[in-house]
PDB file of N, CA and C in Angstrom:
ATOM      1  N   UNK A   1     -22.761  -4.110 -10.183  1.00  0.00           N
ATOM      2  CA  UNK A   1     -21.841  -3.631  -9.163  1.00  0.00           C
ATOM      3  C   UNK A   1     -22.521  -3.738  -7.794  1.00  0.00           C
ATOM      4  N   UNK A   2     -21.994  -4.610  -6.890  1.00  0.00           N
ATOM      5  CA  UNK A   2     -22.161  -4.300  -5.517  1.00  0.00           C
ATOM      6  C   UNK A   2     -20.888  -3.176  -4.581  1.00  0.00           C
ATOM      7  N   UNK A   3     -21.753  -3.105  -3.656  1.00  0.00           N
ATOM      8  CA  UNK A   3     -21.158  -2.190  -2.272  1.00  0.00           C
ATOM      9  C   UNK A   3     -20.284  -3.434  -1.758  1.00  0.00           C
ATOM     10  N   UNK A   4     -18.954  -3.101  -1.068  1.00  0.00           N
ATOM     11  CA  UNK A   4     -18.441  -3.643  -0.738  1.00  0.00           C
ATOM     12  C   UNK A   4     -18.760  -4.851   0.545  1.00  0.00           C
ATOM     13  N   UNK A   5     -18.569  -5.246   1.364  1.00  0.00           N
ATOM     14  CA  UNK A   5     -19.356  -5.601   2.835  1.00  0.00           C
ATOM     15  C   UNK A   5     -17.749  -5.366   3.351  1.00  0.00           C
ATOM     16  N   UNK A   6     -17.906  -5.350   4.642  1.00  0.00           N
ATOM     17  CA  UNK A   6     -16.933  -5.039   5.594  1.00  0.00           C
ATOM     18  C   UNK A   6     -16.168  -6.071   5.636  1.00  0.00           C
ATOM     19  N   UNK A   7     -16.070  -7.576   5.443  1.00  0.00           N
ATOM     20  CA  UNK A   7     -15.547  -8.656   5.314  1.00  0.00           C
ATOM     21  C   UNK A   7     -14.622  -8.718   4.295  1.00  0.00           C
ATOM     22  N   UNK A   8     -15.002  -7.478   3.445  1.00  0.00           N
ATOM     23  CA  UNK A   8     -14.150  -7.470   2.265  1.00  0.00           C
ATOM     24  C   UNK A   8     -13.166  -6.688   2.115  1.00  0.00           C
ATOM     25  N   UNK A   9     -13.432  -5.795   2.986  1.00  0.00           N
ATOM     26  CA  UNK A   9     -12.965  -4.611   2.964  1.00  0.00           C
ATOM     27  C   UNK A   9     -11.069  -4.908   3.844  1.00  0.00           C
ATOM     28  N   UNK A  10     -11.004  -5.878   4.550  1.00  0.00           N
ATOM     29  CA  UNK A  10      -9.625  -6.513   5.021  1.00  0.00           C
ATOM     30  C   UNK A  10      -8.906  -6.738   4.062  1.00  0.00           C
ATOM     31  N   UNK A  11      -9.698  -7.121   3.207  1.00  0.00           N
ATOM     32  CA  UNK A  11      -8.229  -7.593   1.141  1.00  0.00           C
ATOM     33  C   UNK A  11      -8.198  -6.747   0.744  1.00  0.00           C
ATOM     34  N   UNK A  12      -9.458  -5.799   0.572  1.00  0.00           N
ATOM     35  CA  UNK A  12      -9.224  -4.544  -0.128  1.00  0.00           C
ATOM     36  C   UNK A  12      -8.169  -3.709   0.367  1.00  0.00           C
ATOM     37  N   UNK A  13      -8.652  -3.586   2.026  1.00  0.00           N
ATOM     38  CA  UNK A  13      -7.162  -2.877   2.404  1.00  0.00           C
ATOM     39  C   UNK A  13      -5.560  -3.516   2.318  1.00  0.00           C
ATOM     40  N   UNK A  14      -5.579  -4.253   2.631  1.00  0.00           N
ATOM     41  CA  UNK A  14      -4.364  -5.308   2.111  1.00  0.00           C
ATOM     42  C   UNK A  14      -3.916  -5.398   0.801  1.00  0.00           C
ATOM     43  N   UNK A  15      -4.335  -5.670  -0.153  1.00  0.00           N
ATOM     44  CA  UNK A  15      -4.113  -5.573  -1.508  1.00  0.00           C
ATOM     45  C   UNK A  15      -3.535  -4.269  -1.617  1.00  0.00           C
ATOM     46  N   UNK A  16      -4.696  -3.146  -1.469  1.00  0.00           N
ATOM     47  CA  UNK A  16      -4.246  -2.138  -1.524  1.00  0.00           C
ATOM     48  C   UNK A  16      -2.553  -1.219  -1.073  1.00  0.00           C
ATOM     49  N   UNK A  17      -2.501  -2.058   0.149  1.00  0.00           N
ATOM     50  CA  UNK A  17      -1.077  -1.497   0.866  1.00  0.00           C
ATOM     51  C   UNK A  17      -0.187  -2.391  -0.213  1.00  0.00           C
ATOM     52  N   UNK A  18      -0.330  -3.266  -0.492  1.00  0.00           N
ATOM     53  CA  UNK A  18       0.855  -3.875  -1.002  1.00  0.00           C
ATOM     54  C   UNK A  18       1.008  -2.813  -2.200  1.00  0.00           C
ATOM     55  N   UNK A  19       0.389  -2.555  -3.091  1.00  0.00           N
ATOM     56  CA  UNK A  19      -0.003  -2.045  -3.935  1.00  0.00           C
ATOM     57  C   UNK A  19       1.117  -0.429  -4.205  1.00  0.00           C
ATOM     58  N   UNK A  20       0.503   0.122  -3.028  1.00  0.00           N
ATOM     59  CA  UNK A  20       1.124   1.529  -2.236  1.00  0.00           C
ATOM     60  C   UNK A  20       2.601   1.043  -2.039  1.00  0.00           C
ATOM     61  N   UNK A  21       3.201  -0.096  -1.808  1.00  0.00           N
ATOM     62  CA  UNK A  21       4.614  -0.473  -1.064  1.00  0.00           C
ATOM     63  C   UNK A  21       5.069  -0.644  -2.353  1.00  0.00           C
ATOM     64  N   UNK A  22       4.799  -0.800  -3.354  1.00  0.00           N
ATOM     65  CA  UNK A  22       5.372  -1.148  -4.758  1.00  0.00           C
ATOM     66  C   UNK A  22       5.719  -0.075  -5.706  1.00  0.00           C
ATOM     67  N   UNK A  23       4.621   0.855  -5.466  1.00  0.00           N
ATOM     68  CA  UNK A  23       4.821   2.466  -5.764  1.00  0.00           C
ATOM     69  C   UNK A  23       5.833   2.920  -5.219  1.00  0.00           C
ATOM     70  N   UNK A  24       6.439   2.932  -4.014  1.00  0.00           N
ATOM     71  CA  UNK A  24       6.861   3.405  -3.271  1.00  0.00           C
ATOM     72  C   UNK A  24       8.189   3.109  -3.714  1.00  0.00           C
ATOM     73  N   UNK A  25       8.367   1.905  -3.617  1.00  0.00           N
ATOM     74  CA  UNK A  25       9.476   1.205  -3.986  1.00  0.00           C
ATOM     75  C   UNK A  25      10.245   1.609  -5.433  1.00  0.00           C
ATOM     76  N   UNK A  26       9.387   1.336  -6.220  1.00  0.00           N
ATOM     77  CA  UNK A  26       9.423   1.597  -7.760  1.00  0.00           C
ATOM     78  C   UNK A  26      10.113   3.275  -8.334  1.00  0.00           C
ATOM     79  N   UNK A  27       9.460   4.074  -7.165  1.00  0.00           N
ATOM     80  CA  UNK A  27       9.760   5.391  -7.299  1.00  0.00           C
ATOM     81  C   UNK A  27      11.324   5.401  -6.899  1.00  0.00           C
ATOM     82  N   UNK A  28      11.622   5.109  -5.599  1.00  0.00           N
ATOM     83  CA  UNK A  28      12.760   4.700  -4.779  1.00  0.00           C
ATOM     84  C   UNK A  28      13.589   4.428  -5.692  1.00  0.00           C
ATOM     85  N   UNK A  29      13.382   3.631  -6.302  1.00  0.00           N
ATOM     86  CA  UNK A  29      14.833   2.457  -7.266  1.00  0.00           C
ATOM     87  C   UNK A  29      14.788   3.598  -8.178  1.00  0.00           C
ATOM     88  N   UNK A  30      13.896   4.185  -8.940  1.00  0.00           N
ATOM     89  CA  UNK A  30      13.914   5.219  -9.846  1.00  0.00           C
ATOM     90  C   UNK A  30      15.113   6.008  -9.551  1.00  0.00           C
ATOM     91  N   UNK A  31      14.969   6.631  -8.092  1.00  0.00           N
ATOM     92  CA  UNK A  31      15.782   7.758  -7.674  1.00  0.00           C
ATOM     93  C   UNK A  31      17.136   7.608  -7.209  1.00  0.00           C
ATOM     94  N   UNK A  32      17.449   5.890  -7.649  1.00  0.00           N
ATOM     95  CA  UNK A  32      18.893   5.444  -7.531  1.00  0.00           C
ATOM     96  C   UNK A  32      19.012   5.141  -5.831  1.00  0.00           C
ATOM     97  N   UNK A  33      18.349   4.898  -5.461  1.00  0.00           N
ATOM     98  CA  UNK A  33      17.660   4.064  -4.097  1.00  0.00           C
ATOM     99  C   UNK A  33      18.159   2.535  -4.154  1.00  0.00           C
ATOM    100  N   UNK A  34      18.575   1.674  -2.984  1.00  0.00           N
ATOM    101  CA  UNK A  34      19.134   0.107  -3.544  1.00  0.00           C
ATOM    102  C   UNK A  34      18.652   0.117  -1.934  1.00  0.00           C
ATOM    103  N   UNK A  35      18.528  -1.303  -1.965  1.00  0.00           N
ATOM    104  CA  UNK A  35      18.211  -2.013  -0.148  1.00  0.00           C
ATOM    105  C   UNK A  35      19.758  -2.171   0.318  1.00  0.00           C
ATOM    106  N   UNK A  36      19.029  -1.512   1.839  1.00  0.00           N
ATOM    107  CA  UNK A  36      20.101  -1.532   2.967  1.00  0.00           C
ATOM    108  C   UNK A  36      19.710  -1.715   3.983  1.00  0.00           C
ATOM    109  N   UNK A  37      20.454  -2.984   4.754  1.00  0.00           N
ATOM    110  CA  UNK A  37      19.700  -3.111   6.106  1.00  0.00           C
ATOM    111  C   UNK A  37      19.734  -2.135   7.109  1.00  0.00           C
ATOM    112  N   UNK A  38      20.251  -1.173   6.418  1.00  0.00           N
ATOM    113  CA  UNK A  38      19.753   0.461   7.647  1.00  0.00           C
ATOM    114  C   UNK A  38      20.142   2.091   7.026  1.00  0.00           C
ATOM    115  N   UNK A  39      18.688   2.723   6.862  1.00  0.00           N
ATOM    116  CA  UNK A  39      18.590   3.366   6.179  1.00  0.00           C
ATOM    117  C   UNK A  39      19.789   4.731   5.735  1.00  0.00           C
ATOM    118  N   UNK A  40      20.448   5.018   5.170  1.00  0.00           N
ATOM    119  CA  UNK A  40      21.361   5.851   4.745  1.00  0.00           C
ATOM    120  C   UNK A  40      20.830   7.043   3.699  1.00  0.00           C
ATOM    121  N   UNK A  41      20.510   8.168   3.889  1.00  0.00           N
ATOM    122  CA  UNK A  41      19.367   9.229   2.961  1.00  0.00           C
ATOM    123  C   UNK A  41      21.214   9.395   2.301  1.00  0.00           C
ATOM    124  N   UNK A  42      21.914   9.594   2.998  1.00  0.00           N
ATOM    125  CA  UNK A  42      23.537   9.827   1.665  1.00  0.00           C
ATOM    126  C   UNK A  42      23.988   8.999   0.484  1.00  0.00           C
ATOM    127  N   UNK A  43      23.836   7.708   1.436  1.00  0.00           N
ATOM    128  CA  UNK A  43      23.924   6.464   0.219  1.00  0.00           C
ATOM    129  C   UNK A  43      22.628   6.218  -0.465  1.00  0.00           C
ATOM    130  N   UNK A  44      21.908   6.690  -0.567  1.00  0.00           N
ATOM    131  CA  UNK A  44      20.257   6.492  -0.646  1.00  0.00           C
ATOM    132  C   UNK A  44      19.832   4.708  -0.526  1.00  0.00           C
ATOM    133  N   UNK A  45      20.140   4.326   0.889  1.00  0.00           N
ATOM    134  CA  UNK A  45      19.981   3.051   0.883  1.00  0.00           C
ATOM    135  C   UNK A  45      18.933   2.709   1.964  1.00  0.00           C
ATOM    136  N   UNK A  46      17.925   1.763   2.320  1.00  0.00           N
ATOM    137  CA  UNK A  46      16.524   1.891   2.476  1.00  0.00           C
ATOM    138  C   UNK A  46      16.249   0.373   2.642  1.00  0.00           C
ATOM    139  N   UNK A  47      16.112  -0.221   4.039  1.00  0.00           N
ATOM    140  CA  UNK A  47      15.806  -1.672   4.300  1.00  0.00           C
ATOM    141  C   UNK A  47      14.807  -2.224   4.060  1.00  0.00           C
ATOM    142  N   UNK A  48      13.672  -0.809   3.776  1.00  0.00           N
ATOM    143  CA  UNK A  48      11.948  -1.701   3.344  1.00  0.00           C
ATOM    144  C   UNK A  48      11.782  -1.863   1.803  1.00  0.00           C
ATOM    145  N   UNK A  49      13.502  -1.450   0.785  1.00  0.00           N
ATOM    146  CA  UNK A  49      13.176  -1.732  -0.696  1.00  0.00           C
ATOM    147  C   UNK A  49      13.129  -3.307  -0.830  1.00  0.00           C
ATOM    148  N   UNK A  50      12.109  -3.824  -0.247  1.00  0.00           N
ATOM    149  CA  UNK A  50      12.459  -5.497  -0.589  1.00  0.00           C
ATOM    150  C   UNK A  50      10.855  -5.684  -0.845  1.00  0.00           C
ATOM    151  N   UNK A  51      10.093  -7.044  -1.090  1.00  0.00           N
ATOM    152  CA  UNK A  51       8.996  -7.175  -1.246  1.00  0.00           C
ATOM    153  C   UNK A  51       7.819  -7.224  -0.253  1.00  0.00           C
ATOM    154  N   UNK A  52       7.043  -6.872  -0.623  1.00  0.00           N
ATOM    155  CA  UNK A  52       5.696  -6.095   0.887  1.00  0.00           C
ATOM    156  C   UNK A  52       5.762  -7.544   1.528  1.00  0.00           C
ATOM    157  N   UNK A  53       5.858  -8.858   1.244  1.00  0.00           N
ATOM    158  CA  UNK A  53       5.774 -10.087   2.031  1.00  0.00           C
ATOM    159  C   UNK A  53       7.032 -10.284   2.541  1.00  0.00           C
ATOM    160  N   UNK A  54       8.061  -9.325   2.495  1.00  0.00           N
ATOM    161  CA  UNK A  54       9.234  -9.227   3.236  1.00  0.00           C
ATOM    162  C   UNK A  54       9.464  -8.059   4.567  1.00  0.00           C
ATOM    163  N   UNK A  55       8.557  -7.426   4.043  1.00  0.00           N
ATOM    164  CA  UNK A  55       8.496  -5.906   5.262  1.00  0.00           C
ATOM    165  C   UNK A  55       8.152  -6.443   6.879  1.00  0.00           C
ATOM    166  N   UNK A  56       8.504  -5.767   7.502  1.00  0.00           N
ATOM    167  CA  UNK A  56       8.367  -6.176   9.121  1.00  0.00           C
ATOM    168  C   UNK A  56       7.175  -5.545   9.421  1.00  0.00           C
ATOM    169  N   UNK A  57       6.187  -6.256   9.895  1.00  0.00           N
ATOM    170  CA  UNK A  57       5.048  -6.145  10.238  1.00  0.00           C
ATOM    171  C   UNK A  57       4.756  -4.586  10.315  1.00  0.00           C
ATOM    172  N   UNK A  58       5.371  -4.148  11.102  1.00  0.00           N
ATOM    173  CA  UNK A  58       5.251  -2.624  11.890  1.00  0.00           C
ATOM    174  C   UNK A  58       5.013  -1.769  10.053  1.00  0.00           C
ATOM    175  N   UNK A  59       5.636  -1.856   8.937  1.00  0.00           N
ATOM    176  CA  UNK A  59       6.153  -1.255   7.929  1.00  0.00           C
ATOM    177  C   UNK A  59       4.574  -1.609   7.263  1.00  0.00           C
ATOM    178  N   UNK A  60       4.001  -2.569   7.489  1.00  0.00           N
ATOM    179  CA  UNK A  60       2.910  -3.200   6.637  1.00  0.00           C
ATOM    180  C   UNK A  60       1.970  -2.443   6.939  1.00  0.00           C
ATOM    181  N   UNK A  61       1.546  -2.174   8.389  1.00  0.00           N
ATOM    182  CA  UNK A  61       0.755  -1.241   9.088  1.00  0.00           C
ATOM    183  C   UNK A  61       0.654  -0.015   8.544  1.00  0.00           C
ATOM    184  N   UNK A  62       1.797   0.166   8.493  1.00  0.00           N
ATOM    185  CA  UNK A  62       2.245   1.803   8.154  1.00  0.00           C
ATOM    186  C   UNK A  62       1.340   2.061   6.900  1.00  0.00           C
ATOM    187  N   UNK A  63       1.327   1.190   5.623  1.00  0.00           N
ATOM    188  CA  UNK A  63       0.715   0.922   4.851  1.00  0.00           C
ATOM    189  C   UNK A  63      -0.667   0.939   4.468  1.00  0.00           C
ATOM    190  N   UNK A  64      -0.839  -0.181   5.505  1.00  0.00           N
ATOM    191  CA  UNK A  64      -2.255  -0.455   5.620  1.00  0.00           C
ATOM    192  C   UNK A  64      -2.984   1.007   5.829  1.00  0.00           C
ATOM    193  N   UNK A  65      -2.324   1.353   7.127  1.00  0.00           N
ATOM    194  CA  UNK A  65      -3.228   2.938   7.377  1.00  0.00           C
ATOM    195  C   UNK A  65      -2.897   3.859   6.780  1.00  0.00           C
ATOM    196  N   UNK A  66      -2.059   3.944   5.627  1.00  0.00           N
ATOM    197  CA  UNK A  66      -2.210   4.958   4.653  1.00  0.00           C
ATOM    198  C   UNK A  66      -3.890   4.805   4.136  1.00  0.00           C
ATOM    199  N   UNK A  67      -3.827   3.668   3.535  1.00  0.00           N
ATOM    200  CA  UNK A  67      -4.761   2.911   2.489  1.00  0.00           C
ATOM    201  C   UNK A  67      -5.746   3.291   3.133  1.00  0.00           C
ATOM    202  N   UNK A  68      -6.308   3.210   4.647  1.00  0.00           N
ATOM    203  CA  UNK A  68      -7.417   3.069   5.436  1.00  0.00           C
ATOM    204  C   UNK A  68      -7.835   4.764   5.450  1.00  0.00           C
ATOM    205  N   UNK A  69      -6.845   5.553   5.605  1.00  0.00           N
ATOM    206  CA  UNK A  69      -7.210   7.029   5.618  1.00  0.00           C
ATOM    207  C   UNK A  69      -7.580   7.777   4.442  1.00  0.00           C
ATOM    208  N   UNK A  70      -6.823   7.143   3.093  1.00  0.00           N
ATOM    209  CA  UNK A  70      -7.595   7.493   2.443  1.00  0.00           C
ATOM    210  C   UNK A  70      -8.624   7.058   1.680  1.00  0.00           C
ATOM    211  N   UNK A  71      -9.001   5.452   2.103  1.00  0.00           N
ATOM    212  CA  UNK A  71     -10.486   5.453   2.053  1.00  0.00           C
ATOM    213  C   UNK A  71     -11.652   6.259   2.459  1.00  0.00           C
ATOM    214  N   UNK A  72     -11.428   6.655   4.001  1.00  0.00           N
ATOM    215  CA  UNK A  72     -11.987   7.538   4.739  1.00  0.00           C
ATOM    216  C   UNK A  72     -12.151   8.756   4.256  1.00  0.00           C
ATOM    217  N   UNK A  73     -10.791   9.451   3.598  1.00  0.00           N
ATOM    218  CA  UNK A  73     -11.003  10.287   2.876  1.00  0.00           C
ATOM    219  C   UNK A  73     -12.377  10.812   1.898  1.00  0.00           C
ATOM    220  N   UNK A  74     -11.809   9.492   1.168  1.00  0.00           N
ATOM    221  CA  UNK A  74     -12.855   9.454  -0.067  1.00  0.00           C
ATOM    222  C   UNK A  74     -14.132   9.679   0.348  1.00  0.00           C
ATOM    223  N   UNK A  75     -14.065   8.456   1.715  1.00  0.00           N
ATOM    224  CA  UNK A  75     -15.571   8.695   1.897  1.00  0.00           C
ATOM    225  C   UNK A  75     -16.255   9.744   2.395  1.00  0.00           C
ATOM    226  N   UNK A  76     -15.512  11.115   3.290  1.00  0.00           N
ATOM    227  CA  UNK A  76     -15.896  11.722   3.723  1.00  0.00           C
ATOM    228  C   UNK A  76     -16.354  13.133   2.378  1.00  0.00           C
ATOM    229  N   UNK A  77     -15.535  12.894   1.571  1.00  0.00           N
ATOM    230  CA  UNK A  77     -15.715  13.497   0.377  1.00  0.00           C
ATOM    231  C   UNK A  77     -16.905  13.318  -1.025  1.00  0.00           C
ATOM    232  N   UNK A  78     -17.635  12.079  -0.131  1.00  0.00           N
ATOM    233  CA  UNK A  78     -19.022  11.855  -0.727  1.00  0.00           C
ATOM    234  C   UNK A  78     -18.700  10.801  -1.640  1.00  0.00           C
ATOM    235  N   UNK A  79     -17.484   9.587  -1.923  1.00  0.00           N
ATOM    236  CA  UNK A  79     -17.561   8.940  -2.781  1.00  0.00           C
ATOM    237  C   UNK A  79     -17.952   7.271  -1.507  1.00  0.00           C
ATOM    238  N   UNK A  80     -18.279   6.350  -2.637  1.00  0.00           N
ATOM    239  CA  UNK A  80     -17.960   5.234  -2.335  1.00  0.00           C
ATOM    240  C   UNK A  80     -17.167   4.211  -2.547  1.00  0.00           C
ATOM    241  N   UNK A  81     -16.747   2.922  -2.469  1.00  0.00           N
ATOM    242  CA  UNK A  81     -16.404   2.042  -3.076  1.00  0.00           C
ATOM    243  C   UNK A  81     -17.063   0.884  -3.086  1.00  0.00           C
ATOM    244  N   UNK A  82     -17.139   0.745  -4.542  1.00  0.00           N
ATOM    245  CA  UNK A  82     -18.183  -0.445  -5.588  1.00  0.00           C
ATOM    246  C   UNK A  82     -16.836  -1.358  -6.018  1.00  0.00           C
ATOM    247  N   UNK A  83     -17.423  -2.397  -6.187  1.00  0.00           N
ATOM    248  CA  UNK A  83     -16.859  -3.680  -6.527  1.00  0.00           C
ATOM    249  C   UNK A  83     -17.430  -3.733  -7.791  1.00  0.00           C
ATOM    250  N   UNK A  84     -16.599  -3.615  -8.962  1.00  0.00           N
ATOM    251  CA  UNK A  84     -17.197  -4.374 -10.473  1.00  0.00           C
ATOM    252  C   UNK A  84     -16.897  -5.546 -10.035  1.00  0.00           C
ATOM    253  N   UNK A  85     -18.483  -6.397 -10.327  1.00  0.00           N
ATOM    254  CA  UNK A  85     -18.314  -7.837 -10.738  1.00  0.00           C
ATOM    255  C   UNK A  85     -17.437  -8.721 -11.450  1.00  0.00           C
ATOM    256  N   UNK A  86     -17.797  -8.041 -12.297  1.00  0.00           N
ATOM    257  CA  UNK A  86     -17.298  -8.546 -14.098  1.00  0.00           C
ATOM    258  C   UNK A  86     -15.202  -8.146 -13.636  1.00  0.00           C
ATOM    259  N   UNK A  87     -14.935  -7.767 -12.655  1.00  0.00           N
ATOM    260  CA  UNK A  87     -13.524  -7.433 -12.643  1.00  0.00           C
ATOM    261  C   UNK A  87     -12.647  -8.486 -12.396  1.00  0.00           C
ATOM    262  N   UNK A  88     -11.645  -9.254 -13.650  1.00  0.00           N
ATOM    263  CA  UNK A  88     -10.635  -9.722 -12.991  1.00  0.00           C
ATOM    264  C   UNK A  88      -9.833  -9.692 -12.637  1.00  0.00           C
ATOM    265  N   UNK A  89      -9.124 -10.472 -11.708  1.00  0.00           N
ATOM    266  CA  UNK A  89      -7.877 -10.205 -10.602  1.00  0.00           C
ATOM    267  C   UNK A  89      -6.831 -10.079 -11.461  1.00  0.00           C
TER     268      UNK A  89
END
């Protein structure tokens, strides 16, 4: 296992948000949630239920800095993040 390097740490966060947008999503459709190009909490309808390579930049962000805070989190909480080698994609 290596420590991550900071070069890496751009996919990690990326991967990661997509990751978070799929959860999100997944839960959404669960709760009888469908895409709408503008959000309706009555109709439970929701323009970012589409795929994270479909979201408008601004929505990706949103994401991303979830992912980024709670890295920070972690880290401030004494953990790290290690890369298994042996891990495939």
């Amino acid at each position: 296992m290596t420590e991550l390097k900071i070069s890496e740490m751009q996919e990690v966060v990326e991967q990661t948000a997509r990751r978070v947008h799929d959860a999100w999503a997944r839960l959404r459709l669960e709760q009888g949630w469908q895409y709408g190009p503008v959000r309706n909490d009555v109709q439970k309808l929701h323009p970012c239920l589409v795929p994270y390579d479909r979201l408008p930049e601004a929505e990706k962000e949103h994401d991303r800095n979830t992912v980024r805070e709670t890295m920070k989190a972690l880290r401030s909480l004494g953990y790290n993040i290690i890369k298994d080698n042996h891990h495939e994609k």
